[in-house]
Protein backbone atom coordinates (compact mmCIF):
# COMPACT_ATOMS: atom_id res chain seq x y z
CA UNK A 1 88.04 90.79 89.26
CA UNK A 2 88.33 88.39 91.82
CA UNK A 3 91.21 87.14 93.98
CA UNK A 4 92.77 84.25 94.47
CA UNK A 5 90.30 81.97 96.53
CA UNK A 6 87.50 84.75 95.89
CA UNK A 7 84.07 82.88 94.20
CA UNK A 8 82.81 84.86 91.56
CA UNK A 9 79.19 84.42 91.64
CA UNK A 10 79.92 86.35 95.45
CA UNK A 11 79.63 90.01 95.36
CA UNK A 12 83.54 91.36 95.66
CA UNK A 13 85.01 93.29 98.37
CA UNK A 14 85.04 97.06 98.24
CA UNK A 15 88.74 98.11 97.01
CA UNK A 16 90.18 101.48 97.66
CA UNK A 17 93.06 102.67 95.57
CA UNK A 18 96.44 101.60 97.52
CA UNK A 19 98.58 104.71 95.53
CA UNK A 20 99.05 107.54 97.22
CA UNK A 21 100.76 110.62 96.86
CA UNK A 22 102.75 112.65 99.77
CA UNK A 23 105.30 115.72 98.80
CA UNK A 24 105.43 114.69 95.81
CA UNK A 25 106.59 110.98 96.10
CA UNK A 26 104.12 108.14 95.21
CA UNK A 27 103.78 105.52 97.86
CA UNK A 28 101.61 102.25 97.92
CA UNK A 29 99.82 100.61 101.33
CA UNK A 30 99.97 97.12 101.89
CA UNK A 31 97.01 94.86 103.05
CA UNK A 32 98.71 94.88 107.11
CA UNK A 33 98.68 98.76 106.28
CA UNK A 34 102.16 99.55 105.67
CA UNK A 35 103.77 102.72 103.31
CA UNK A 36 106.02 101.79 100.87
CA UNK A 37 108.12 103.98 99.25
CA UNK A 38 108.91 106.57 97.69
CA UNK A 39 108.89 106.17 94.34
CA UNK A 40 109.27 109.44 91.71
CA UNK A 41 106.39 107.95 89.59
CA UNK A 42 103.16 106.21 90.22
CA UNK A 43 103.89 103.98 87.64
CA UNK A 44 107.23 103.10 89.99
CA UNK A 45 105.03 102.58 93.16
CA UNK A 46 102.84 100.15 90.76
CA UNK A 47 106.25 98.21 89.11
CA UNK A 48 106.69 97.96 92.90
CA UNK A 49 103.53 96.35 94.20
CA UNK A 50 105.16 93.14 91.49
CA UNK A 51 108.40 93.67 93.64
CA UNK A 52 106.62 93.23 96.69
CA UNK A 53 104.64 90.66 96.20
CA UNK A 54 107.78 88.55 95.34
CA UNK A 55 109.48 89.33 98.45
CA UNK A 56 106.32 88.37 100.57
CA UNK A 57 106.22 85.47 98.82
CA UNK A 58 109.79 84.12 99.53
CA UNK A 59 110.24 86.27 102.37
CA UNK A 60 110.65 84.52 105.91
CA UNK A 61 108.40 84.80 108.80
CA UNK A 62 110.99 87.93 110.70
CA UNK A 63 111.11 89.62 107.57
CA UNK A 64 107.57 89.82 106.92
CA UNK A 65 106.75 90.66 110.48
CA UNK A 66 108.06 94.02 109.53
CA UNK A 67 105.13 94.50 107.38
CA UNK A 68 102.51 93.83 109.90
CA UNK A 69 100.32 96.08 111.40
CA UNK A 70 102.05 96.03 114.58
CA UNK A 71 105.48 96.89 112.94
CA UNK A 72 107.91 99.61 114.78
CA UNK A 73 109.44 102.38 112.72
CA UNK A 74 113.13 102.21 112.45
CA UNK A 75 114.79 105.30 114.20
């Protein structure tokens, strides 16, 4: 299924499957290739992905550059 912006008659990108599992928590990767998580479920982690996408959508430029690929780990 394409994306938004995507053309359909072009061939789509190769996906890989953004769940993951670690110690028994599911986690899911964003596209700047940030963890988030955990969640006890995978079906929590996908619930999530709905949550997320909300919050990058009204989310301000400093919040969002937390999700970047350059983002620091809090301490």
């Amino acid at each position: 299924m394409p994306r938004t912006g995507e053309h359909s008659e072009q061939q789509p990108a190769i996906r890989s499957d953004r769940f993951f599992k670690l110690h028994n928590f599911w986690f899911f990767a964003t596209r700047e290739g940030a963890a988030v998580g955990p969640f006890d479920s995978k079906e929590g982690a996908v619930q999530a992905v709905s949550d997320y996408v909300e919050f990058v959508q009204k989310a301000g430029p400093e919040a969002l550059d937390f999700f970047t690929s350059e983002a620091r780990y809090a301490v």
